[in-house]
Protein backbone atom coordinates (compact mmCIF):
# COMPACT_ATOMS: atom_id res chain seq x y z
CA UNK A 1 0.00 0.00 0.00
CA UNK A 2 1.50 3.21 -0.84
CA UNK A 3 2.18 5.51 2.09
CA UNK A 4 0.45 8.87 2.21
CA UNK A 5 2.51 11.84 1.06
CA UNK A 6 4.07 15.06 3.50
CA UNK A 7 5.57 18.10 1.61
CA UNK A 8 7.78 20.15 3.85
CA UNK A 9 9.22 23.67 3.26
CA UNK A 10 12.31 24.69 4.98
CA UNK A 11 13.36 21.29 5.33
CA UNK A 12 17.01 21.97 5.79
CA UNK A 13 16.98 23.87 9.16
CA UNK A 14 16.61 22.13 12.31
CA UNK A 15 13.20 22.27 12.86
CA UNK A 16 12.10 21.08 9.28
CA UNK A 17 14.79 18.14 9.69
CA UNK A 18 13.02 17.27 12.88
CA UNK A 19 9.70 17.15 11.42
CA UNK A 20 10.05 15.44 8.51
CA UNK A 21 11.84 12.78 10.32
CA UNK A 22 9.22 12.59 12.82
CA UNK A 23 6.62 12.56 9.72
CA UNK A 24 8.60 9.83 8.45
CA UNK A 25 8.60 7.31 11.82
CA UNK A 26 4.32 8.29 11.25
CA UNK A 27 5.24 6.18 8.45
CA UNK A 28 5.11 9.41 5.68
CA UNK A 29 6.80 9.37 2.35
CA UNK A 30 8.33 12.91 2.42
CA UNK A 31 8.74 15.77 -0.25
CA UNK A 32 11.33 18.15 1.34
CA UNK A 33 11.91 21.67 -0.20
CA UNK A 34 14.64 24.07 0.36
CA UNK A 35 16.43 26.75 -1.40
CA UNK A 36 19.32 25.81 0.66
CA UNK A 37 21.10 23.00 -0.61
CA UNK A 38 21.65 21.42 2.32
CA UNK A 39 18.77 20.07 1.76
CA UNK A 40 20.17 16.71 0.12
CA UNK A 41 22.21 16.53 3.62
CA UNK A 42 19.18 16.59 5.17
CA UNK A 43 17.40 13.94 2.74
CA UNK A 44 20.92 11.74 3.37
CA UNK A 45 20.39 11.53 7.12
CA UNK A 46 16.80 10.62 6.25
CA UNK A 47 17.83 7.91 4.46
CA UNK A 48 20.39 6.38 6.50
CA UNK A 49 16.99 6.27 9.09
CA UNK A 50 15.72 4.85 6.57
CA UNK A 51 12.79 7.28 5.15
CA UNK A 52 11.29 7.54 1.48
CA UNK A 53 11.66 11.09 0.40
CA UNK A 54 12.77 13.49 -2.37
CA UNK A 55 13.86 16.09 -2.33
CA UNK A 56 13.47 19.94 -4.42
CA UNK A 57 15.86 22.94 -4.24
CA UNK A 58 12.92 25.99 -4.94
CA UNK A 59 13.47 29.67 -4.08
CA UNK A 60 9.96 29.71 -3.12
CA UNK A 61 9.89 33.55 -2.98
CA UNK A 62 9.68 33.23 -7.13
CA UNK A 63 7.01 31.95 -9.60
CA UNK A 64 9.66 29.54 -10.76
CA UNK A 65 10.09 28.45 -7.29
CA UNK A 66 6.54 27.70 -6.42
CA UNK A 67 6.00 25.86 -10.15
CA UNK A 68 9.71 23.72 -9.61
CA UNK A 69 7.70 22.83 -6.08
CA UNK A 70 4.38 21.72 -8.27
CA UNK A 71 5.92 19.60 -10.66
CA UNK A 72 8.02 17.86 -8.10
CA UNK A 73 4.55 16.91 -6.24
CA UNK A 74 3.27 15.39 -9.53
CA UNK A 75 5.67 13.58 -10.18
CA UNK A 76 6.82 12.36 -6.82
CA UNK A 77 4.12 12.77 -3.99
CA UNK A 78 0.59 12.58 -5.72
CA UNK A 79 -1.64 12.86 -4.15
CA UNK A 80 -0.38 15.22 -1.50
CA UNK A 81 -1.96 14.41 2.21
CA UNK A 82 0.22 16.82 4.18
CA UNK A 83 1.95 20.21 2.95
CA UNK A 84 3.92 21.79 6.47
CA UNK A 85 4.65 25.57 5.61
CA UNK A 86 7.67 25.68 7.66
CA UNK A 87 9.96 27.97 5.43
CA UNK A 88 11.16 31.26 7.19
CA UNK A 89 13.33 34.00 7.88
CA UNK A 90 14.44 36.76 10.11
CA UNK A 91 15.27 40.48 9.44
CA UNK A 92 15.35 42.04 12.67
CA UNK A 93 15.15 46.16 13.72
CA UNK A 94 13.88 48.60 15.00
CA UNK A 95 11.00 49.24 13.49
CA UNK A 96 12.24 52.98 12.94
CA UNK A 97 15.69 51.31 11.30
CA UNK A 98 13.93 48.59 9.49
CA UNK A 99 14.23 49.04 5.64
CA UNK A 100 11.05 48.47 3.58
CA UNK A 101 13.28 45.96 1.26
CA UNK A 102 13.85 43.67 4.94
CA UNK A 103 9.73 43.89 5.94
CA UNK A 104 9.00 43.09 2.48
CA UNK A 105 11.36 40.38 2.06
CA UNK A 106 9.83 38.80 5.33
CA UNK A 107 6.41 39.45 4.44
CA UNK A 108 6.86 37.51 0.91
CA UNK A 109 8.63 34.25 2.35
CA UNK A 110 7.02 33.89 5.39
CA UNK A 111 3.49 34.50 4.44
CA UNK A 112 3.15 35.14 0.50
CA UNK A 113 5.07 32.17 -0.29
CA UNK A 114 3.39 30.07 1.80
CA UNK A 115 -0.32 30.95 0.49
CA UNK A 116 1.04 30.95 -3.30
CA UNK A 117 2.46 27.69 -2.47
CA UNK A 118 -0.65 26.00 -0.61
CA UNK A 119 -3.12 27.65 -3.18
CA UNK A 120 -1.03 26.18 -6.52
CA UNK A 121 -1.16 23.42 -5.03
CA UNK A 122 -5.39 23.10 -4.27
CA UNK A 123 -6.15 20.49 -7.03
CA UNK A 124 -3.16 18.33 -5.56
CA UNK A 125 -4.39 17.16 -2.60
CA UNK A 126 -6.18 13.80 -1.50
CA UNK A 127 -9.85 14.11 0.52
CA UNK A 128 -8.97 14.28 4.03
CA UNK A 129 -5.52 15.65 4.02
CA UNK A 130 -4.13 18.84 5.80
CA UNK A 131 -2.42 21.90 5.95
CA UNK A 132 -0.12 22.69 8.98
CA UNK A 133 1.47 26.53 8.75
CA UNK A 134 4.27 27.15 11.27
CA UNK A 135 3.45 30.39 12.68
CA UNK A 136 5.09 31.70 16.20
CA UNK A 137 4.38 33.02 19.43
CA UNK A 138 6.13 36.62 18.23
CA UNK A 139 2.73 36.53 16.61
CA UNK A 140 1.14 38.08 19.67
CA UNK A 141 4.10 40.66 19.58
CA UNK A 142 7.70 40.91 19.45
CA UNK A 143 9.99 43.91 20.27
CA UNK A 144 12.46 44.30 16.54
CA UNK A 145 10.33 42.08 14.73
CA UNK A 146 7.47 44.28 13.49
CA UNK A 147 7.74 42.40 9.95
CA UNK A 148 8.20 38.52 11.77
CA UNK A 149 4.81 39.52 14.10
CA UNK A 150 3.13 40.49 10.71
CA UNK A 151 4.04 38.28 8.42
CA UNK A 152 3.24 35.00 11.38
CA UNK A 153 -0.01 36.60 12.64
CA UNK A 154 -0.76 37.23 8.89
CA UNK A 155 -0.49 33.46 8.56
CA UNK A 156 -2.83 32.32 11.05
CA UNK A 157 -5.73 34.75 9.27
CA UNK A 158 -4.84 32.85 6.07
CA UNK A 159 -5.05 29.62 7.84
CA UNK A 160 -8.39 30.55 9.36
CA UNK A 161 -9.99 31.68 6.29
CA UNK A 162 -8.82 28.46 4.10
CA UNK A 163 -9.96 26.45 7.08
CA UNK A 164 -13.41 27.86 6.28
CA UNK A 165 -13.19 27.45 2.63
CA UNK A 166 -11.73 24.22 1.83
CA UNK A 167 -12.87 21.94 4.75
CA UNK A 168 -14.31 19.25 4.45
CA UNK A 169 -11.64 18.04 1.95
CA UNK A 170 -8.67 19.83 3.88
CA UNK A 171 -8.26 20.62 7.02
CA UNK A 172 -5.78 23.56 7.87
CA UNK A 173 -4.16 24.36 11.27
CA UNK A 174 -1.27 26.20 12.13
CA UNK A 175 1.73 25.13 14.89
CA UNK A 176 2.94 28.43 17.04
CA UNK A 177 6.29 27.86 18.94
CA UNK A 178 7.79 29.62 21.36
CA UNK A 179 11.62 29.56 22.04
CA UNK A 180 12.75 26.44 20.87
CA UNK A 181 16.44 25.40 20.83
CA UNK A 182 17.60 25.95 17.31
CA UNK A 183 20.43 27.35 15.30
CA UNK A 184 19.00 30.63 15.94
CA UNK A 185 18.27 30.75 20.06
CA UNK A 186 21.86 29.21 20.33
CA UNK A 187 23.46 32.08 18.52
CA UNK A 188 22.20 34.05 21.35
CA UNK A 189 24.25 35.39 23.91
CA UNK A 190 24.11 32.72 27.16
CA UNK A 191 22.74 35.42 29.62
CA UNK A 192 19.97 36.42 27.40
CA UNK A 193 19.16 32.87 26.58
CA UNK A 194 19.34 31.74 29.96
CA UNK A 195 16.63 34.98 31.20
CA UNK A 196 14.10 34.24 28.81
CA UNK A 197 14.20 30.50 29.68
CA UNK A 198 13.43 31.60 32.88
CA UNK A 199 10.31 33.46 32.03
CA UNK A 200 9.09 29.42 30.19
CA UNK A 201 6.57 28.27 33.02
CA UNK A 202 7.60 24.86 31.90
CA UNK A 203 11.07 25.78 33.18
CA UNK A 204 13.30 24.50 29.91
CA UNK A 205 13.84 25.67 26.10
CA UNK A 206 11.60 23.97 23.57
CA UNK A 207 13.08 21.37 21.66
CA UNK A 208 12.37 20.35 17.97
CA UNK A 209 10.96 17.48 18.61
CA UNK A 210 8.28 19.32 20.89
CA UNK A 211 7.42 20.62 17.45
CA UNK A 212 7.64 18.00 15.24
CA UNK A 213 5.27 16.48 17.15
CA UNK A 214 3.01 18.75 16.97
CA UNK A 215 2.62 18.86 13.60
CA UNK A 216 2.47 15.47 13.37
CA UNK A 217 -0.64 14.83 15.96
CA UNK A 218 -2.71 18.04 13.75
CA UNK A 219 -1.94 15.54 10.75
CA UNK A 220 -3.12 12.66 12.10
CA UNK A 221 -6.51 11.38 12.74
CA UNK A 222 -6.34 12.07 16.19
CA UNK A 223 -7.17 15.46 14.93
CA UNK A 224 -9.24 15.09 12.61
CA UNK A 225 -12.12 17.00 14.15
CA UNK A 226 -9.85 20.32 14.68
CA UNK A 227 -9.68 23.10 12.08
CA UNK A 228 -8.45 26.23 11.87
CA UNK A 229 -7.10 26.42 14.79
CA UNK A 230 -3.61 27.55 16.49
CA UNK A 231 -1.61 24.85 18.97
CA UNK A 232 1.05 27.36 20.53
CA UNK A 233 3.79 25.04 21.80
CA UNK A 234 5.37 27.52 24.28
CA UNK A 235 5.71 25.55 27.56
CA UNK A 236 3.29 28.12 28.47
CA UNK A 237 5.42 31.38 27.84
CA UNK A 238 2.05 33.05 26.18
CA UNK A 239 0.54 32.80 29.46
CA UNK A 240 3.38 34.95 31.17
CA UNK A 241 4.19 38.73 31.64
């Protein structure tokens, strides 16, 4: 029997690594996209754990991008049962300091990528599959990040709305993490990692995994009576001042 079909965008960094191989021990054959081409490192280590995947370098800020992403599902992963919108960046400032070219740049690959890719890809998907956006808890508001907060809040009204529209056939839910121990949080300096890990009620950094498996439960059929809805995996840091 062939194995239903994740796609996963910024498969390369830590936390699309850890997802897709968590999608793959769900028993998922994997699609992972990238414009990084560390990507095929990432689809190696898959392999050695012994995952079916391919893999697609696409600059999915282009139209080239998003149609390199579209052929690769038909002729690899049809019909398509899970598409994770993981792909994202930072440009950080001041909101007086930021440049138009770095809120525009995070608007259109965190959010306009993202709903170009899930829309192209509408007649792709099997009845009963999903659509799992990773959004984040700077959506409720983040000093320097006035184009991150936008462009991840803006993500979870897109969810919402395609929720309404395409369910039955699809349901759509987005994953919203808080600090989570990636390449990112470690290239901060050890005192300021170490005071907002304090203000975690859960008293520890996120991990990956914590993710992954979020993702992977709003896939499942656990879930398959939730909908347009937002699972903030924060050990409870959106409850704190």
């Amino acid at each position: 029997m062939k194995p239903p079909c994740a796609l996963v965008t910024g498969a390369a960094g830590g936390l699309g690594f850890a997802i897709a191989r968590r999608l793959s021990e769900a028993g998922y054959a994997l699609l992972l996209v990238d414009m990084n081409p560390a990507v095929s490192d990432v689809a190696a280590r898959l392999a050695t754990a012994g995952a079916r995947f391919d893999h697609c370098m696409a600059d999915l800020s282009t139209e080239d991008g998003i149609t390199a992403v579209s052929e690769a599902v038909l002729a690899t992963c049809l019909p398509l049962h899970l598409l994770v919108n993981n792909a994202g960046i930072t440009r950080d400032a001041r909101l007086q300091k930021m440049t138009s070219e770095n809120f525009d740049l995070v608007i259109e690959v965190n959010l306009l990528a993202a709903m170009r890719l899930t829309l192209g890809l509408a007649s792709q998907f099997a009845d009963g599959s999903s659509v799992v956006s990773m959004s984040s808890r700077a959506a409720l508001g983040n000093f320097g990040q006035a184009n991150y907060v936008a462009s991840k809040s803006g993500l979870i009204g897109f969810t919402r709305a395609l929720a309404q529209q395409w369910s039955p056939r699809v349901r759509a839910n987005v994953v919203s993490p808080g600090l989570v121990d990636t390449p990112m949080t470690q290239a901060m300096p050890d005192d300021v990692l170490a005071k907002l890990v304090q203000k975690v009620p859960a008293g520890r950094i996120g991990t990956p995994e914590d993710v992954a498996n979020a993702v992977t439960f709003l896939a499942s059929e656990q879930a398959s009576y939730i909908t347009g809805q937002v699972l903030t995996v924060c050990g409870g840091r959106s409850l704190a001042p």
